[in-house]
C-alpha atoms as a PDB file:
ATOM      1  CA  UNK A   1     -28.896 -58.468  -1.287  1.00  0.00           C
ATOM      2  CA  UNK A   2     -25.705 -59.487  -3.351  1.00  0.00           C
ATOM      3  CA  UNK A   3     -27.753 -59.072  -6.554  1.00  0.00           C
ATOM      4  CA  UNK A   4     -28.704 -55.389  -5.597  1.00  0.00           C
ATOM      5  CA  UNK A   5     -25.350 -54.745  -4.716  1.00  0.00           C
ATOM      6  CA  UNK A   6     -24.518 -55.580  -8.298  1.00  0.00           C
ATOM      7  CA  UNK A   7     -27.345 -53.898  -9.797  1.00  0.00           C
ATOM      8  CA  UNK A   8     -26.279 -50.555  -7.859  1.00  0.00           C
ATOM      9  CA  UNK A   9     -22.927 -51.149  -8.980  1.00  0.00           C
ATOM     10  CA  UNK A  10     -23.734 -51.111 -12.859  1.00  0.00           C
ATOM     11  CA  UNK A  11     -26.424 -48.904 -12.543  1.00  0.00           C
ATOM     12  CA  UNK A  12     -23.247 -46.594 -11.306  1.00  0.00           C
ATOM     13  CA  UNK A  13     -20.426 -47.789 -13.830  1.00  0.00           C
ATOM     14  CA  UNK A  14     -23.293 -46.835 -16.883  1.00  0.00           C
ATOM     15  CA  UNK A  15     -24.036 -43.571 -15.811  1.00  0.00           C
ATOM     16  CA  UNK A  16     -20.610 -42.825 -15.614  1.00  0.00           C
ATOM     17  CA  UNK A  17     -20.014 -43.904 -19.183  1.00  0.00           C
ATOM     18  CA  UNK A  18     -22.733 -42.293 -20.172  1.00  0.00           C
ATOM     19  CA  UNK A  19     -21.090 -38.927 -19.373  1.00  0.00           C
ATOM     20  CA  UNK A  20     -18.001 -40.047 -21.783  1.00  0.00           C
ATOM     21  CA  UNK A  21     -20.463 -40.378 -25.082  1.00  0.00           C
ATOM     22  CA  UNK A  22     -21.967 -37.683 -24.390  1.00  0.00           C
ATOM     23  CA  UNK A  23     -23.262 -36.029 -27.958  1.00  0.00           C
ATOM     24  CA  UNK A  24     -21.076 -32.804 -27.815  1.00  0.00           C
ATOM     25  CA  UNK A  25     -18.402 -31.336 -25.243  1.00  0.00           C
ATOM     26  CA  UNK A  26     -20.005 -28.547 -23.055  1.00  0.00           C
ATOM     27  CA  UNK A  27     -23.336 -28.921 -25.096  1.00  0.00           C
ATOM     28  CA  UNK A  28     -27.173 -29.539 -23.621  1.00  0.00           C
ATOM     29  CA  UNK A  29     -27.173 -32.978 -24.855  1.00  0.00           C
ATOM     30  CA  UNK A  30     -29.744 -32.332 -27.793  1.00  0.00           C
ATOM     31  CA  UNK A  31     -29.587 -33.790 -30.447  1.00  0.00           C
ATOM     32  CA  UNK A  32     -30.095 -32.267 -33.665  1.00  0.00           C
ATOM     33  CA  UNK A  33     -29.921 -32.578 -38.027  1.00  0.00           C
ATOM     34  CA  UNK A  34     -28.419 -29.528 -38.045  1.00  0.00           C
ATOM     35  CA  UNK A  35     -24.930 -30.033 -40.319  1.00  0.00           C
ATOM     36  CA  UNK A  36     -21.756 -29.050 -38.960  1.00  0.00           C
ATOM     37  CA  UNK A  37     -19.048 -27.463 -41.623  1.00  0.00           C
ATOM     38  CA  UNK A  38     -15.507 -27.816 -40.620  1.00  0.00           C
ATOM     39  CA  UNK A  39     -13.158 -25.013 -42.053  1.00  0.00           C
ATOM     40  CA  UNK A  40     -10.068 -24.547 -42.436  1.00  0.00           C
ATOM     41  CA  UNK A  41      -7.116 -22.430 -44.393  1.00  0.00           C
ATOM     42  CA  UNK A  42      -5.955 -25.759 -46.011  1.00  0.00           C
ATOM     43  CA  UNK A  43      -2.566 -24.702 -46.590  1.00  0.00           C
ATOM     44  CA  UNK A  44      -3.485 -21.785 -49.608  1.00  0.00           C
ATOM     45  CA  UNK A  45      -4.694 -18.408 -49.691  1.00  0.00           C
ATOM     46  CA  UNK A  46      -6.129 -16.341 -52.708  1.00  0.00           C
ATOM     47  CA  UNK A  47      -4.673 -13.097 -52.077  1.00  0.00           C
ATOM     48  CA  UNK A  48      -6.223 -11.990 -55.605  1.00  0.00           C
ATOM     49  CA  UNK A  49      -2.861 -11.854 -56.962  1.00  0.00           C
ATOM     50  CA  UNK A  50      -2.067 -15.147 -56.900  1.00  0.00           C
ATOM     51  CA  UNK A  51      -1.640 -18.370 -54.673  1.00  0.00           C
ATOM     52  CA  UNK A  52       0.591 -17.773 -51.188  1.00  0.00           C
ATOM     53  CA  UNK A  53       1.537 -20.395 -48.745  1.00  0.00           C
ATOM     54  CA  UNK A  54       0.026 -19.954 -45.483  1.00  0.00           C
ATOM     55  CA  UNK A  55       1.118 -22.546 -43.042  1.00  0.00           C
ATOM     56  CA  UNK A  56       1.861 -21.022 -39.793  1.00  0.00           C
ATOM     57  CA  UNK A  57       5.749 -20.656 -39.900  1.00  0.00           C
ATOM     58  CA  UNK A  58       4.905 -17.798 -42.587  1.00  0.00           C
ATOM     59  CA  UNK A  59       2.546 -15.894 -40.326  1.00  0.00           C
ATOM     60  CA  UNK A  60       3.110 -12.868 -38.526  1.00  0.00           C
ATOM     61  CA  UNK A  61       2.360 -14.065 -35.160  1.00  0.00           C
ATOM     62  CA  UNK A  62       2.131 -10.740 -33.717  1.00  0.00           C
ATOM     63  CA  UNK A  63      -0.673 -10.806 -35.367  1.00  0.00           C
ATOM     64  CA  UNK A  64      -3.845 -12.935 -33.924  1.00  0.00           C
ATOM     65  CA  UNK A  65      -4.169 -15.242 -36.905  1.00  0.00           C
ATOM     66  CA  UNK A  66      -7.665 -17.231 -37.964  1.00  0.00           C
ATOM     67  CA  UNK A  67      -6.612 -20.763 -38.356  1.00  0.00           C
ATOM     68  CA  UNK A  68      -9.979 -22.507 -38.931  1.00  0.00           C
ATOM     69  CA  UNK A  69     -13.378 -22.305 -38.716  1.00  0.00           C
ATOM     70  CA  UNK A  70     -16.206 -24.310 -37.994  1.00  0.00           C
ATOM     71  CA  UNK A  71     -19.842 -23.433 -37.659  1.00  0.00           C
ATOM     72  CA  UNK A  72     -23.294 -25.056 -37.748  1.00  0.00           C
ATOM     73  CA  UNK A  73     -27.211 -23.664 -38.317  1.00  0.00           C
ATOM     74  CA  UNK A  74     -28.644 -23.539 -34.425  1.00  0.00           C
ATOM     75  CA  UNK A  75     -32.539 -22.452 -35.174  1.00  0.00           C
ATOM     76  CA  UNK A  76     -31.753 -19.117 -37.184  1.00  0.00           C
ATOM     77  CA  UNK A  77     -28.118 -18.844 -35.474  1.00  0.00           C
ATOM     78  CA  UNK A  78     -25.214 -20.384 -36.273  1.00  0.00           C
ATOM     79  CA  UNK A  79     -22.456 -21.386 -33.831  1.00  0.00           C
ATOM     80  CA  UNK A  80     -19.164 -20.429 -34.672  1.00  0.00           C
ATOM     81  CA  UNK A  81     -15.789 -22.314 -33.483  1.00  0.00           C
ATOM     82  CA  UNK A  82     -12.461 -20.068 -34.560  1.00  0.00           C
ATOM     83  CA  UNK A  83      -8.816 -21.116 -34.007  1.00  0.00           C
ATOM     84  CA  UNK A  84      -6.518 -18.414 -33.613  1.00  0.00           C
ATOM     85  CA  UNK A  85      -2.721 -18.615 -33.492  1.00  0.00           C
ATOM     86  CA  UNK A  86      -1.146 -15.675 -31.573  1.00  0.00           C
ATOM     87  CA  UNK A  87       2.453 -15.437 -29.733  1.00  0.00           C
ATOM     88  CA  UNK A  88       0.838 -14.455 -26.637  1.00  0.00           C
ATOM     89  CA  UNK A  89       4.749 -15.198 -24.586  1.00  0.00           C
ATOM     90  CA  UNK A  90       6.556 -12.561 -26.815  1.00  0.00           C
ATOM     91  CA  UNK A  91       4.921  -9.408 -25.872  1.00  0.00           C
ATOM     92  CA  UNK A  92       2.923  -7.819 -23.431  1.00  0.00           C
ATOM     93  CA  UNK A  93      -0.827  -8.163 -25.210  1.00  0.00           C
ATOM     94  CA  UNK A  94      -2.658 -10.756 -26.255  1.00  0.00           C
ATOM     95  CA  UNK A  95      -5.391 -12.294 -28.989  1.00  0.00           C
ATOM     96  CA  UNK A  96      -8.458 -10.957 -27.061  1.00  0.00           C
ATOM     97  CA  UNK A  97     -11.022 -11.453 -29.227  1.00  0.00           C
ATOM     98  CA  UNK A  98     -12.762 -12.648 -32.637  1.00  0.00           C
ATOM     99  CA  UNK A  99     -15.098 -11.403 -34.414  1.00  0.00           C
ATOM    100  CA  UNK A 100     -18.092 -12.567 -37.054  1.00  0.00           C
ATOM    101  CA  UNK A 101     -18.265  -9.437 -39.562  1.00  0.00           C
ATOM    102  CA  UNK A 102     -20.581  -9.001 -42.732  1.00  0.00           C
ATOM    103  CA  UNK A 103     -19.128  -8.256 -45.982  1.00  0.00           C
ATOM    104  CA  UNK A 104     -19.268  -4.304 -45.226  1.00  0.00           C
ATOM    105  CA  UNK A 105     -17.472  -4.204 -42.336  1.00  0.00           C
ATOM    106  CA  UNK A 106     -20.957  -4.432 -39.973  1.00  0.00           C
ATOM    107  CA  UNK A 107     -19.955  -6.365 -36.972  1.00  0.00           C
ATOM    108  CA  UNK A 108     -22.728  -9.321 -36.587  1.00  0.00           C
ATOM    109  CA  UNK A 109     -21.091 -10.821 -33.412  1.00  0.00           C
ATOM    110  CA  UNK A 110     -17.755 -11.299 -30.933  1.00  0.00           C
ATOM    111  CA  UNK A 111     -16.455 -13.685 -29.069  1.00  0.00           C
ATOM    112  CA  UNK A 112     -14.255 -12.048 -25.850  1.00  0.00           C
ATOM    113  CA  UNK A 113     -11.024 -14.072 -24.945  1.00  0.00           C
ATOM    114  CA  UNK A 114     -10.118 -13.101 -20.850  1.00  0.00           C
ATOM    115  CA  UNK A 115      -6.781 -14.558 -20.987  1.00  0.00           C
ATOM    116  CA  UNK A 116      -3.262 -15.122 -22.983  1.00  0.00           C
ATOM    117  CA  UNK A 117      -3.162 -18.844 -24.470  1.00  0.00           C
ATOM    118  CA  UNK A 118       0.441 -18.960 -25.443  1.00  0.00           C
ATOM    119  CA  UNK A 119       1.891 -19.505 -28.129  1.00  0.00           C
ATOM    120  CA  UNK A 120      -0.260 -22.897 -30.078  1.00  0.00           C
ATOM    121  CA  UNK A 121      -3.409 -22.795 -31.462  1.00  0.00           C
ATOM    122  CA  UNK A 122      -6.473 -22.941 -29.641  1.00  0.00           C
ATOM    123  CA  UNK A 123     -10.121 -22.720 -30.506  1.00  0.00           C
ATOM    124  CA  UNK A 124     -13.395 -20.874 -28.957  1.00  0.00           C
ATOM    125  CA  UNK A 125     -16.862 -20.646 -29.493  1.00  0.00           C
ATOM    126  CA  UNK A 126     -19.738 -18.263 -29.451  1.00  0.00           C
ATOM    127  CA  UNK A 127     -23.296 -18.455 -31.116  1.00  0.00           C
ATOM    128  CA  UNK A 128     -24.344 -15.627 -33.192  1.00  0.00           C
ATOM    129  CA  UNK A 129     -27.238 -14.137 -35.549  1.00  0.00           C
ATOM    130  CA  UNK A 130     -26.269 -13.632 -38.864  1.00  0.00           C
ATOM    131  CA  UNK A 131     -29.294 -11.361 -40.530  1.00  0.00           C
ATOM    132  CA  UNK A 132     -31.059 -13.081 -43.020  1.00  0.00           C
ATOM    133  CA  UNK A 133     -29.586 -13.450 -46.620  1.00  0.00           C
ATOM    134  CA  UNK A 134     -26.323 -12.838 -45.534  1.00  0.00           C
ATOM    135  CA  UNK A 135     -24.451 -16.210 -47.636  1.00  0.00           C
ATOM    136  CA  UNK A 136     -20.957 -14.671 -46.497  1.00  0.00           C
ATOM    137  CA  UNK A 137     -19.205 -13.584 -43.231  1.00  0.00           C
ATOM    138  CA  UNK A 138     -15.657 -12.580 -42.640  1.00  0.00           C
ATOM    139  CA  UNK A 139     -14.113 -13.972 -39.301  1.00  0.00           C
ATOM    140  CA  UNK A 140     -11.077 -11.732 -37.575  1.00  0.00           C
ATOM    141  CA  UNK A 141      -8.731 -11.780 -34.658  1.00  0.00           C
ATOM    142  CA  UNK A 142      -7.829  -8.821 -32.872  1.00  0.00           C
ATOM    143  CA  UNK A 143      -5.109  -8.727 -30.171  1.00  0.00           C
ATOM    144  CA  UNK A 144      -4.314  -5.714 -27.821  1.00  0.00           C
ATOM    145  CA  UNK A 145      -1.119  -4.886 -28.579  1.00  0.00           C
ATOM    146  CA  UNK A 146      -1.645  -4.373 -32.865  1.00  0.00           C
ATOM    147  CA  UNK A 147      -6.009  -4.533 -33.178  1.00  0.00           C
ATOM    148  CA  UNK A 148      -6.802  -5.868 -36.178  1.00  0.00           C
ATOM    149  CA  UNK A 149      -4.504  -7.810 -38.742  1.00  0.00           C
ATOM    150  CA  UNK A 150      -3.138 -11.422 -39.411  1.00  0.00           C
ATOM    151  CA  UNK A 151      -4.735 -13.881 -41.521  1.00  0.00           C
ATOM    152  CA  UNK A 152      -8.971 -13.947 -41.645  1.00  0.00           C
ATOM    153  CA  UNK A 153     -11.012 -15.817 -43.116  1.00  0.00           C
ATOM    154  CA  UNK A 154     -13.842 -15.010 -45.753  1.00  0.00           C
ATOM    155  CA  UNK A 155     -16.428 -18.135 -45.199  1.00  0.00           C
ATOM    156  CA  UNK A 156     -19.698 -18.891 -47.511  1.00  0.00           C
ATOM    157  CA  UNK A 157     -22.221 -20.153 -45.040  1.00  0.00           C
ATOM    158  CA  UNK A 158     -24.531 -21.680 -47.869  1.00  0.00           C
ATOM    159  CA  UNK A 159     -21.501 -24.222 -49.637  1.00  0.00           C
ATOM    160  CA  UNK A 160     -18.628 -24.357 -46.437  1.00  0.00           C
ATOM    161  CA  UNK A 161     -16.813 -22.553 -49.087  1.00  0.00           C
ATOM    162  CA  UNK A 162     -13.702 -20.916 -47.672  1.00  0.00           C
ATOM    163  CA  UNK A 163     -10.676 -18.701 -48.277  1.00  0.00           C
ATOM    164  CA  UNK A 164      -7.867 -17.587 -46.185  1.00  0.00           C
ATOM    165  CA  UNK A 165      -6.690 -13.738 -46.897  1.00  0.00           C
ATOM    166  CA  UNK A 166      -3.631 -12.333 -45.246  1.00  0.00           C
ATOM    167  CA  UNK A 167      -4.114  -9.033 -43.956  1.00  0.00           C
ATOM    168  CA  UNK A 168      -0.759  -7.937 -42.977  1.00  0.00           C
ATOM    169  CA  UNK A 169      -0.336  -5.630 -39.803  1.00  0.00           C
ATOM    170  CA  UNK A 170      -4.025  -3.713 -41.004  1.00  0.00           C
ATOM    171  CA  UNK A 171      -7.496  -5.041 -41.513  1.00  0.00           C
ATOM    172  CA  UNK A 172      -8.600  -5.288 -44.663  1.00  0.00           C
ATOM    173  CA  UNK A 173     -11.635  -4.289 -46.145  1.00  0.00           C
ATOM    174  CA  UNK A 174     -13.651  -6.763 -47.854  1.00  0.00           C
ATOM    175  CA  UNK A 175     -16.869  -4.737 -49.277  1.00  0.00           C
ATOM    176  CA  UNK A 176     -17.957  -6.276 -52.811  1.00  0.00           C
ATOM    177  CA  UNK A 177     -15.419  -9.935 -52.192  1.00  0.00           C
ATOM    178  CA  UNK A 178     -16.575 -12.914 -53.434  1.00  0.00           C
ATOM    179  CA  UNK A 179     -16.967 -15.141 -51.531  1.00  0.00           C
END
């Protein structure tokens, strides 16, 4: 009897670890090879005219800003993890969504933000197709209040290659970048 007791009694204090090692947050618990590429602005942008700073103190935070990126191949999708920063306290819209884009402007996929998250970064994530062949995606925030603008992100999904571009208060087109 005592020794059932005890086996109960780990068999309960495992599978409650278990759900603290779990392989990802939110996740279905598979497994996979599939890499994951972290990105991030890393401090620079090429603007094409030169090197700019771009840690946040610079940005216009009016503005919903991509701060990093992170994505990994899920069959033929890829699942796509974007930090914005957004002062979502000092006016009356917010950063309501992001957006995957191809070179030309084509949207390829959105992820819909239902509330304001203040005024620090924080990250979401959506799975979406890219067609294939397409090596490079742009990735934009868009806030009520001002559409699109801020900083975005050109990222290479073949290398993990990167680069931060600052928009200003209008989106800019990226047709014919390298990426």
């Amino acid at each position: 009897m005592r020794r059932r007791r005890l086996l109960s009694a780990l068999a309960g204090s495992l599978a409650a670890l278990a759900g603290c090692v779990s392989p990802s947050e939110g996740g279905d618990g598979t497994m996979t090879d599939e890499t994951t590429t972290a990105v991030t602005d890393g401090g620079r942008t090429d603007t094409g005219g030169g090197q700019a700073d771009t840690d946040a103190d610079d940005l216009d935070l009016r503005e919903a800003n991509v701060m990093g990126v992170e994505f990994e191949r899920v069959g033929g999708d890829y699942r796509f993890s974007v930090t914005l920063l957004h002062d979502d306290d000092g006016e009356s819209g917010y950063a309501n969504w992001w957006v995957v884009e191809s070179l030309d402007g084509t949207e390829l996929g959105k992820r819909e933000l239902l509330h304001a998250h203040g005024t620090k970064e924080f990250t979401r994530s959506e799975t979406i197709s890219i067609p294939e062949g397409t090596t490079c995606v742009v990735v934009r925030g868009h806030d009520q209040a001002h559409g699109y603008g801020g900083q975005a992100m050109l990222v290479n999904l073949e290398t993990g290659a990167v680069r931060a571009e600052r928009q200003g208060s209008e989106p800019s087109s990226f047709e014919g970048a390298e990426c």
